[in-house]
C-alpha atoms as a PDB file:
ATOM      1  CA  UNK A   1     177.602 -78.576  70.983  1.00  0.00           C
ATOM      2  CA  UNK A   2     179.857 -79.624  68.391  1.00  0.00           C
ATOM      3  CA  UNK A   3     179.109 -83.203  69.088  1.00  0.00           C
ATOM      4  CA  UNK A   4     175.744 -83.039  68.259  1.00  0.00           C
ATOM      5  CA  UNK A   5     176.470 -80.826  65.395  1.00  0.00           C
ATOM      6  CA  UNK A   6     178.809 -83.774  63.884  1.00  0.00           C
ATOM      7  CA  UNK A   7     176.448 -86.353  65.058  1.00  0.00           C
ATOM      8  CA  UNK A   8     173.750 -84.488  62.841  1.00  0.00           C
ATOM      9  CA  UNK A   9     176.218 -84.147  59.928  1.00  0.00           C
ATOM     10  CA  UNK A  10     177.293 -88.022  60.676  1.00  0.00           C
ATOM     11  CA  UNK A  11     173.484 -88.770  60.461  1.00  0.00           C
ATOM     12  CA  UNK A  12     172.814 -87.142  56.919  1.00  0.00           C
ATOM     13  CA  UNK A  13     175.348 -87.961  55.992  1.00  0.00           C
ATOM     14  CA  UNK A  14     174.430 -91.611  55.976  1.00  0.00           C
ATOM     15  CA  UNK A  15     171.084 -91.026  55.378  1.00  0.00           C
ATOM     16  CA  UNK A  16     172.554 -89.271  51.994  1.00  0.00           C
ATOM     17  CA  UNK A  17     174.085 -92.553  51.616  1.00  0.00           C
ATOM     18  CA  UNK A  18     171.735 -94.642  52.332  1.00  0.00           C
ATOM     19  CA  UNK A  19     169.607 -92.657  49.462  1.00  0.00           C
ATOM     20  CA  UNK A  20     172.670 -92.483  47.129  1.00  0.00           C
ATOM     21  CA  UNK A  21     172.439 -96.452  47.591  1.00  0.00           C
ATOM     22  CA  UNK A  22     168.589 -96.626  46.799  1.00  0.00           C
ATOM     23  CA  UNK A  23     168.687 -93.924  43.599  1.00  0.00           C
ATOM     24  CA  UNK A  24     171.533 -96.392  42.160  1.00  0.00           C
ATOM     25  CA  UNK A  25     169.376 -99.608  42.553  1.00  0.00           C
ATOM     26  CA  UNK A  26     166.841 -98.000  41.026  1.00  0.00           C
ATOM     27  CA  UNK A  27     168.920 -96.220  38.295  1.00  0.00           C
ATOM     28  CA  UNK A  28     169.777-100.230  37.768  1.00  0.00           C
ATOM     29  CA  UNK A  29     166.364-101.398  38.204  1.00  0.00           C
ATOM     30  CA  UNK A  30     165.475 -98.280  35.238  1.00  0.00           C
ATOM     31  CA  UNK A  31     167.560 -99.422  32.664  1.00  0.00           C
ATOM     32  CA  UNK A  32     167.087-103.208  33.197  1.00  0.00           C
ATOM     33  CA  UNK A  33     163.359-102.133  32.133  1.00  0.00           C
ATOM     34  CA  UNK A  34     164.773-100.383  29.678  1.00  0.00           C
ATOM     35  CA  UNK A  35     166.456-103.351  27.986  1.00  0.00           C
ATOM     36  CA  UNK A  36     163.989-105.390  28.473  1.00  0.00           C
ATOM     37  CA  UNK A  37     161.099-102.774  26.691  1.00  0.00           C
ATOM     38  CA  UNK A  38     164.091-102.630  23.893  1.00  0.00           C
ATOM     39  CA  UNK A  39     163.912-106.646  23.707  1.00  0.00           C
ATOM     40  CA  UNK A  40     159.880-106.652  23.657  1.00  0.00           C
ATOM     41  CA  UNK A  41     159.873-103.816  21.222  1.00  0.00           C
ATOM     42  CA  UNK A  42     162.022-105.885  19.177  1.00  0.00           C
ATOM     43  CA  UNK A  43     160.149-109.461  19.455  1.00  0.00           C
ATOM     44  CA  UNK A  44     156.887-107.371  18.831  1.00  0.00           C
ATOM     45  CA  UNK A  45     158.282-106.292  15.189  1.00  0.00           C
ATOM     46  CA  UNK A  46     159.543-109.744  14.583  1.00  0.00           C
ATOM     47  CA  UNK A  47     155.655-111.282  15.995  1.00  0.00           C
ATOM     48  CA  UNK A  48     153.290-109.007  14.721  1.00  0.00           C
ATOM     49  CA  UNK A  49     153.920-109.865  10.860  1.00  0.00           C
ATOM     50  CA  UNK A  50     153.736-113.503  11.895  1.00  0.00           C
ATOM     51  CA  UNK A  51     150.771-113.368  13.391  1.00  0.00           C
ATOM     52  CA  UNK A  52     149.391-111.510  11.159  1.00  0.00           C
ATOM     53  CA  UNK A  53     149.818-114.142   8.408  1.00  0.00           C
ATOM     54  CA  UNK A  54     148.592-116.559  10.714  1.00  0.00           C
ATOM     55  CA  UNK A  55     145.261-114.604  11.173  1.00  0.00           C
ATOM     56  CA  UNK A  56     145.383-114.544   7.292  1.00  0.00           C
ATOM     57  CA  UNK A  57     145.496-117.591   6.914  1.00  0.00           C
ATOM     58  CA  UNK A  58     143.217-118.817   9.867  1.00  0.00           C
ATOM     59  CA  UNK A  59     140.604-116.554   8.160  1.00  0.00           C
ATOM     60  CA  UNK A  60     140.509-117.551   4.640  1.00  0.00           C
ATOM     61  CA  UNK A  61     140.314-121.576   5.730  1.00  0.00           C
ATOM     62  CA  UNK A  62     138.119-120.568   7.992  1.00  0.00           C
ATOM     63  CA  UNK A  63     135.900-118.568   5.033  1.00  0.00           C
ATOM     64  CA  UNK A  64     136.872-121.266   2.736  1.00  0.00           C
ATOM     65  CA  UNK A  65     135.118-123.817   5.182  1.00  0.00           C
ATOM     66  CA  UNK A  66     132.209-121.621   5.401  1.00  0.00           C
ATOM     67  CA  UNK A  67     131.548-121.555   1.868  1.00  0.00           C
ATOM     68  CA  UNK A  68     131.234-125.032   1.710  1.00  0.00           C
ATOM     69  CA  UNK A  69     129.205-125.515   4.000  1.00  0.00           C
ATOM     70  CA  UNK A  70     131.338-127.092   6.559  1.00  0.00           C
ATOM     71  CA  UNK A  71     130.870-125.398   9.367  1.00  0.00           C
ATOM     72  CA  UNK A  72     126.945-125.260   9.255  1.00  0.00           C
ATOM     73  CA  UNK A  73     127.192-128.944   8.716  1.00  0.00           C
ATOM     74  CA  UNK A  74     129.830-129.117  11.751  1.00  0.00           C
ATOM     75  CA  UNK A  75     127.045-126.990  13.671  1.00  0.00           C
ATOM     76  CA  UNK A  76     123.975-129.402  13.195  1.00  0.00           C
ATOM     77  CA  UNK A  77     126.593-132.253  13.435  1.00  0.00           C
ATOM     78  CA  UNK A  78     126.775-130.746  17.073  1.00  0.00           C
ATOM     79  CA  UNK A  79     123.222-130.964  17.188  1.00  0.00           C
ATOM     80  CA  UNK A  80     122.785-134.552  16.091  1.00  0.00           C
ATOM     81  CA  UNK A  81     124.933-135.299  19.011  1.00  0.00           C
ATOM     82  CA  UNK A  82     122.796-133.572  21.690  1.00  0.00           C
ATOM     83  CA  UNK A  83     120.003-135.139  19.910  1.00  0.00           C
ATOM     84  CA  UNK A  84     121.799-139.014  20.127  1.00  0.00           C
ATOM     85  CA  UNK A  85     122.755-137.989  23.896  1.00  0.00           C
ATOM     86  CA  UNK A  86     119.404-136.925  25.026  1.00  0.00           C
ATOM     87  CA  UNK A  87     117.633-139.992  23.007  1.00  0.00           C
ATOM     88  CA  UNK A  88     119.951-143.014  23.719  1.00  0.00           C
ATOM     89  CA  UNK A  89     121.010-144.008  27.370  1.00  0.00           C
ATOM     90  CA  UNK A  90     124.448-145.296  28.241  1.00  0.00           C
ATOM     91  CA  UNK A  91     123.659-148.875  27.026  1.00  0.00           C
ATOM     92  CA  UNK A  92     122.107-147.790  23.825  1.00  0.00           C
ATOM     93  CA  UNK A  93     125.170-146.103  22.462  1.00  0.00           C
ATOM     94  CA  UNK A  94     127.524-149.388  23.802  1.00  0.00           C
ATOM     95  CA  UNK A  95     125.395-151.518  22.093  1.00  0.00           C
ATOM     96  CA  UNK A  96     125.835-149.110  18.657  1.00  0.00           C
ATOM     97  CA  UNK A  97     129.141-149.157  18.981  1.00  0.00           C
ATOM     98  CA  UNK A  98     129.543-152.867  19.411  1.00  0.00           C
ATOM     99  CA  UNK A  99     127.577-153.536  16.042  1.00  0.00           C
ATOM    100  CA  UNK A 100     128.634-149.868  14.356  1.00  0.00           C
ATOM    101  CA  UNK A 101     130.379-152.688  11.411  1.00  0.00           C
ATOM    102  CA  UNK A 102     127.331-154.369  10.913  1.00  0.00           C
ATOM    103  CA  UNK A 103     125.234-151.705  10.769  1.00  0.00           C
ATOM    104  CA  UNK A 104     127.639-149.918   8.258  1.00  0.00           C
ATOM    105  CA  UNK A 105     127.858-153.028   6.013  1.00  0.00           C
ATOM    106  CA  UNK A 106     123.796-152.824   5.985  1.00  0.00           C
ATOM    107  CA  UNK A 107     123.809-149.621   5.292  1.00  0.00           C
ATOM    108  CA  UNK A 108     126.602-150.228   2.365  1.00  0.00           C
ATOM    109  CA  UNK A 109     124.515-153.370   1.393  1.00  0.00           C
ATOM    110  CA  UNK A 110     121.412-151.104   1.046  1.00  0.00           C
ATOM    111  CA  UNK A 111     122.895-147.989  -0.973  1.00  0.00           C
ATOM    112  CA  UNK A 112     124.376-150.125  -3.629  1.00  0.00           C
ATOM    113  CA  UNK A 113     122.662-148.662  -7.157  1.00  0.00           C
ATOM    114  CA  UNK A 114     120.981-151.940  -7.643  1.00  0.00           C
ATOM    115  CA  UNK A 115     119.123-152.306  -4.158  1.00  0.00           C
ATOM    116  CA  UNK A 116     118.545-148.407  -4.479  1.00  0.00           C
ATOM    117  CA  UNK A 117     116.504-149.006  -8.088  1.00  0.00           C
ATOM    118  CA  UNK A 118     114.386-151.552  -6.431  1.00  0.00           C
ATOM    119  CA  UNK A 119     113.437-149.448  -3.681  1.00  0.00           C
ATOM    120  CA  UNK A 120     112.608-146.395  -5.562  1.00  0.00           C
ATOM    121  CA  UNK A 121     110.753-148.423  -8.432  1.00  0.00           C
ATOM    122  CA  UNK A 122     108.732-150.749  -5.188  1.00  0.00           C
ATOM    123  CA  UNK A 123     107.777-147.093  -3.886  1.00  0.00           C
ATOM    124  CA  UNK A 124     106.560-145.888  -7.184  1.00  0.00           C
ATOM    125  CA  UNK A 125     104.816-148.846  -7.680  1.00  0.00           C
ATOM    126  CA  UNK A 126     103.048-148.525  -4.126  1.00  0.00           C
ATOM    127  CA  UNK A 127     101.793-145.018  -4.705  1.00  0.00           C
ATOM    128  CA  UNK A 128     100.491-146.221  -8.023  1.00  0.00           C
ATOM    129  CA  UNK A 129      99.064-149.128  -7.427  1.00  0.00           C
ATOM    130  CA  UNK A 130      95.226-149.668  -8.328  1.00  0.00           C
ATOM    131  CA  UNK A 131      93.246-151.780  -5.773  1.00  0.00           C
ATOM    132  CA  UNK A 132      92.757-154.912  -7.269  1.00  0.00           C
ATOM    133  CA  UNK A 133      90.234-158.159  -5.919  1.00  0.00           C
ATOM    134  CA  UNK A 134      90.889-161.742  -5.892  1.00  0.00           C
ATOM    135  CA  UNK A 135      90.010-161.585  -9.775  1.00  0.00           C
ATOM    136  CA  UNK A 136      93.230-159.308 -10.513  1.00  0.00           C
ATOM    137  CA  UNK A 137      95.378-161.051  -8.890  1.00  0.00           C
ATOM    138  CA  UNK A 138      94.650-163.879 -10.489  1.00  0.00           C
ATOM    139  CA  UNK A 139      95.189-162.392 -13.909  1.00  0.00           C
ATOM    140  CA  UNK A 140      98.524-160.547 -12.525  1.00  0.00           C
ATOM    141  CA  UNK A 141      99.902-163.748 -11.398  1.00  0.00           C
ATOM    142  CA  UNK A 142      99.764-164.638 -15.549  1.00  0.00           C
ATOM    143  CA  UNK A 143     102.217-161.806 -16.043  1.00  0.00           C
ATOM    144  CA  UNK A 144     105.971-162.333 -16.311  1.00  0.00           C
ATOM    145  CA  UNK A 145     107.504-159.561 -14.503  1.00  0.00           C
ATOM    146  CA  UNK A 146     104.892-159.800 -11.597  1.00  0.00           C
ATOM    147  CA  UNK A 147     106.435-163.895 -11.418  1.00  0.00           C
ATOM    148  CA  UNK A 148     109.567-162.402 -10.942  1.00  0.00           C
ATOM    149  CA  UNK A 149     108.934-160.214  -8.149  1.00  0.00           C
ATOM    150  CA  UNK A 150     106.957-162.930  -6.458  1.00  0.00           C
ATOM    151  CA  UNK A 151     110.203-164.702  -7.028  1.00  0.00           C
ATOM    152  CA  UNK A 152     112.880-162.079  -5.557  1.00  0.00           C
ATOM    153  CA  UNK A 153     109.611-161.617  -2.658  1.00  0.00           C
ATOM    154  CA  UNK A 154     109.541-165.429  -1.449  1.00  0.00           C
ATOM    155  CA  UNK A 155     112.940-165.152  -1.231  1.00  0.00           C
ATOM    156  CA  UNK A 156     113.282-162.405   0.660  1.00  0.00           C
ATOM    157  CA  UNK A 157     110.663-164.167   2.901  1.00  0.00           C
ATOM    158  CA  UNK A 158     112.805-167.426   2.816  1.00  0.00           C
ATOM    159  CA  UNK A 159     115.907-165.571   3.796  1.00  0.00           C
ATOM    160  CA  UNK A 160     114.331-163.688   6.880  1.00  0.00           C
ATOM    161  CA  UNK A 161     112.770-167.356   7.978  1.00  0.00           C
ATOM    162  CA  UNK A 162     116.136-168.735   8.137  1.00  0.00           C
ATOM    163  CA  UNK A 163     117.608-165.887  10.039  1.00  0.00           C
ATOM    164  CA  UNK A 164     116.152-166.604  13.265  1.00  0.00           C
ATOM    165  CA  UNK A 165     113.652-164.510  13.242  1.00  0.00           C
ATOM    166  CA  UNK A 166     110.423-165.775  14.408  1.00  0.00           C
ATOM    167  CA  UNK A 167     110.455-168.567  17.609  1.00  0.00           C
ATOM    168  CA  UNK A 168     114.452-168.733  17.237  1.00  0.00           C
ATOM    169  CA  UNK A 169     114.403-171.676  15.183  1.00  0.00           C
ATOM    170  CA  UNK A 170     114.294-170.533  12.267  1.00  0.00           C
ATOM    171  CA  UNK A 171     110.680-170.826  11.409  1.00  0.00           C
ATOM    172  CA  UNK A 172     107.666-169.133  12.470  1.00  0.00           C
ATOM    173  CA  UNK A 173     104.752-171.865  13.866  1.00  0.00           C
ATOM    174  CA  UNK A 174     102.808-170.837  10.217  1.00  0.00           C
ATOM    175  CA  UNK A 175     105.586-172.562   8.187  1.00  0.00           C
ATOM    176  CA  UNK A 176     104.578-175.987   9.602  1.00  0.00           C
ATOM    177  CA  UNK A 177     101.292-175.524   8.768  1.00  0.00           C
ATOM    178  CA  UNK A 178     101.836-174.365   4.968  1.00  0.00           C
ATOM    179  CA  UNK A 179     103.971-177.753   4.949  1.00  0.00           C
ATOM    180  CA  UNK A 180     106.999-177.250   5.048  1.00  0.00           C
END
């Protein structure tokens, strides 16, 4: 009986070793953790203030943007794009983009002060304008300033003829017959 006795004792025996091997890789694996919770504990302190100025920071740009209006203008600019998207197809927006120059130099051309104070004072002078027969005209035409405009009008007319507007030649088929 005494060899089954031992072979018990031999058998906890390793089994008690076997656990004594497990409770020390754990006892490692515990205070590996350990560090490591000291190490995030101590990048936490050094974070937290930073981020916290960050968020600062991020916030009053971010309120400072807001106050002037940039982001509501940064939210319809959104919406002007959905807008061009839906509108325009594919070819539409190349064909923008290939004459984006020209159509910002027009649009330059046309907001200069001078071009501006023609177009407001034309507008004015189209709301206001009394309806006048053959007879008025005829009596405007004696007035200096209305010369003038007829002037800066025919040759407004004259430039758009000589664009190549009309049947691509440069003339319309009524400047022939005015005799030109």
């Amino acid at each position: 009986m005494s060899t089954i006795a031992e072979s018990q004792t031999m058998d906890v025996a390793a089994q008690l070793a076997l656990m004594n091997e497990k409770l020390d890789r754990l006892s490692f694996v515990v205070e590996d953790l350990g560090r490591r919770m000291e190490s995030f504990d101590d990048l936490k302190e050094d974070l937290v203030p930073i981020a916290h100025g960050a968020l600062k920071i991020a916030y009053k740009q971010l309120h400072g943007l807001e106050q002037a209006g940039a982001l509501e203008f940064a939210s319809e600019s959104v919406q002007v794009a959905r807008t061009i998207a839906t509108s325009f197809s594919r070819d539409d927006v190349r064909l923008l983009g290939d004459n984006v120059v020209k159509i910002l130099e027009t649009v330059r051309n046309l907001t200069q002060p001078g071009v501006l104070n023609i177009a407001d004072r034309a507008a004015a002078a189209l709301q206001e304008a009394p309806e006048e027969g053959r007879i008025g005209l005829i009596r405007a035409m004696r007035d200096p300033e209305i010369r003038k405009g007829m002037a800066l009008l025919f040759a407004v007319l004259r430039e758009l003829g000589s664009s190549g507007s009309g049947n691509g030649r440069g003339e319309d088929s009524h400047s022939k017959s005015l005799g030109e």
